[in-house]
C-alpha atoms as a PDB file:
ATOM      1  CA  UNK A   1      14.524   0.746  -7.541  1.00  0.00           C
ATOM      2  CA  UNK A   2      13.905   3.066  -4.144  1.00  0.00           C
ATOM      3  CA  UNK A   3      11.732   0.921  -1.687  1.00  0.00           C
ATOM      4  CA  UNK A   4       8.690   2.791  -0.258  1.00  0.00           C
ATOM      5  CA  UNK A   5      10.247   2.442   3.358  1.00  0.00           C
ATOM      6  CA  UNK A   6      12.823   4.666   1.834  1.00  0.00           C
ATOM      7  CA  UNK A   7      10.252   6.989   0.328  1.00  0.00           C
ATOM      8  CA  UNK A   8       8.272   7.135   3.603  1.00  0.00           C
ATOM      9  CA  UNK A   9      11.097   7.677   5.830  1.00  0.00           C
ATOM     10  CA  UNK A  10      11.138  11.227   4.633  1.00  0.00           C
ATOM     11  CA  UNK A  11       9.114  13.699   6.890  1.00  0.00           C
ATOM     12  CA  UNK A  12       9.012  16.431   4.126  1.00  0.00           C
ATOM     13  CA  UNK A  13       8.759  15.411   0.052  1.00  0.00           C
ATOM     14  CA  UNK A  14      10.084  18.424  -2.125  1.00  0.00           C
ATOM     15  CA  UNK A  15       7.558  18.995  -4.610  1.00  0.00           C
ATOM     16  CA  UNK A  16       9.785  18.636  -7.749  1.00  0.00           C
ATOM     17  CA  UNK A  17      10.619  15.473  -6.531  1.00  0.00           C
ATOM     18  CA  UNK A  18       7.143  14.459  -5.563  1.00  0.00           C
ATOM     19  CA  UNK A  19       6.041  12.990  -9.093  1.00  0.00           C
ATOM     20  CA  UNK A  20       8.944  10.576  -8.900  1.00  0.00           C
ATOM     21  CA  UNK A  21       8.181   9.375  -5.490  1.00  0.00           C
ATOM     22  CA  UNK A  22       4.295   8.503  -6.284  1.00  0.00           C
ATOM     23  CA  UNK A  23       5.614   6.897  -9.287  1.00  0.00           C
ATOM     24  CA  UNK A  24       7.717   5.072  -7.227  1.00  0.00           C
ATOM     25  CA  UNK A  25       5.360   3.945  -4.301  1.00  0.00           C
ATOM     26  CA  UNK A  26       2.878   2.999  -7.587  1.00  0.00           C
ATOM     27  CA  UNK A  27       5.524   1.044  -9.269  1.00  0.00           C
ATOM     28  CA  UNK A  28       5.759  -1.210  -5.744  1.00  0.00           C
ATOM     29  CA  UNK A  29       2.267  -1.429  -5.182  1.00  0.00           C
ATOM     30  CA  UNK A  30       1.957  -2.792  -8.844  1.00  0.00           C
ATOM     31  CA  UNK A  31       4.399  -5.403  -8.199  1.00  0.00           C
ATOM     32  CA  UNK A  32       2.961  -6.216  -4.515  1.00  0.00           C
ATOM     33  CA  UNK A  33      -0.324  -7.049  -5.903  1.00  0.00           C
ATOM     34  CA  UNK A  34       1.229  -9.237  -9.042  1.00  0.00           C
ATOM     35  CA  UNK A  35       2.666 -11.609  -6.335  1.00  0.00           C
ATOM     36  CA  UNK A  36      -0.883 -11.943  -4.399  1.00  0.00           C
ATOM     37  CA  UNK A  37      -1.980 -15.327  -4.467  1.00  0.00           C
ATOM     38  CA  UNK A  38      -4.745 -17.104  -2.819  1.00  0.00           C
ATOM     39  CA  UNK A  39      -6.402 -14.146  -1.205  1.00  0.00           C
ATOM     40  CA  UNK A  40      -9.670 -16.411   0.238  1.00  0.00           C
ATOM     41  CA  UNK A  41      -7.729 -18.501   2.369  1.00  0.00           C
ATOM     42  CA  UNK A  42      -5.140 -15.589   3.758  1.00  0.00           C
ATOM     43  CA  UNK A  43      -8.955 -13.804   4.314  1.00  0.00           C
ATOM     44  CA  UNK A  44     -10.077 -17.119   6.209  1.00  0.00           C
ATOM     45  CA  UNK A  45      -6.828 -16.805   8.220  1.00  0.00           C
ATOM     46  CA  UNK A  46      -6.717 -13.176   9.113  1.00  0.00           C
ATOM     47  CA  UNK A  47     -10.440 -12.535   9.481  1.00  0.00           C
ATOM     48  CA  UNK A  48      -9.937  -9.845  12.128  1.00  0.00           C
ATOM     49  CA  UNK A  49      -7.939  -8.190  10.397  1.00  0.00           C
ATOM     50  CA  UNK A  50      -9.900  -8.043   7.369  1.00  0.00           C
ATOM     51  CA  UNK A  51     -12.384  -5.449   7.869  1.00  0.00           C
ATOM     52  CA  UNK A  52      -9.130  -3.101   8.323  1.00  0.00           C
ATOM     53  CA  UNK A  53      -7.790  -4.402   4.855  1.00  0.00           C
ATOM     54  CA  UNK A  54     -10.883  -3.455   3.217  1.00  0.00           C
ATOM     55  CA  UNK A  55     -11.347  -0.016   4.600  1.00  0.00           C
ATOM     56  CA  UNK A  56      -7.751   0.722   3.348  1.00  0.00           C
ATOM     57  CA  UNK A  57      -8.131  -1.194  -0.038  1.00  0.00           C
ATOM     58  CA  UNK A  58     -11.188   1.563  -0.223  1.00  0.00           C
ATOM     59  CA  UNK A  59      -9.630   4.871   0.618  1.00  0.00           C
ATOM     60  CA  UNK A  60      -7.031   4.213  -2.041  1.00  0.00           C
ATOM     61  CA  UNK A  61      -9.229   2.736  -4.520  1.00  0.00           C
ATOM     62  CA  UNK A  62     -10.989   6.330  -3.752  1.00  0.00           C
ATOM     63  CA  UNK A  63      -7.370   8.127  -3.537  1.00  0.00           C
ATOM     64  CA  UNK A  64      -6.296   6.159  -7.243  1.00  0.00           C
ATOM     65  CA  UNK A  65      -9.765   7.378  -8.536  1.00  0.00           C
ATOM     66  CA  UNK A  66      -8.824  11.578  -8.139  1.00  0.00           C
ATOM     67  CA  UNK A  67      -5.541  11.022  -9.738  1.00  0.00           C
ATOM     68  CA  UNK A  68      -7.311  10.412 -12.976  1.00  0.00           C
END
């Protein structure tokens, strides 16, 4: 499986190749979030950093909700 890093390193994505590499990124995301545990107490621990997290949790949540 291609890592995002190796995805992102790319300055220019041709578009034929474009569906592939979203499908990709998705595909890590998906697996990223299966292996989230115990979000409260990583909140607790990073609470500055939290307000970040959100805002970015948000604009994809947005971003995920025009691909429909």
């Amino acid at each position: 499986m291609i890592k995002l890093k190796e995805i992102v390193k790319e300055a220019y994505i041709d578009p034929a190749d474009a569906g592939k590499s979203i499908n990709y990124a998705l595909d890590d995301l998906k697996l990223s979030l299966k292996r989230v545990r115990n979000p409260e107490k990583w909140a607790e621990k990073y609470h500055r950093s939290l307000p970040g997290v959100i805002d970015t949790m948000e604009r994809l949540t947005h971003l995920f909700g025009k691909m429909k």
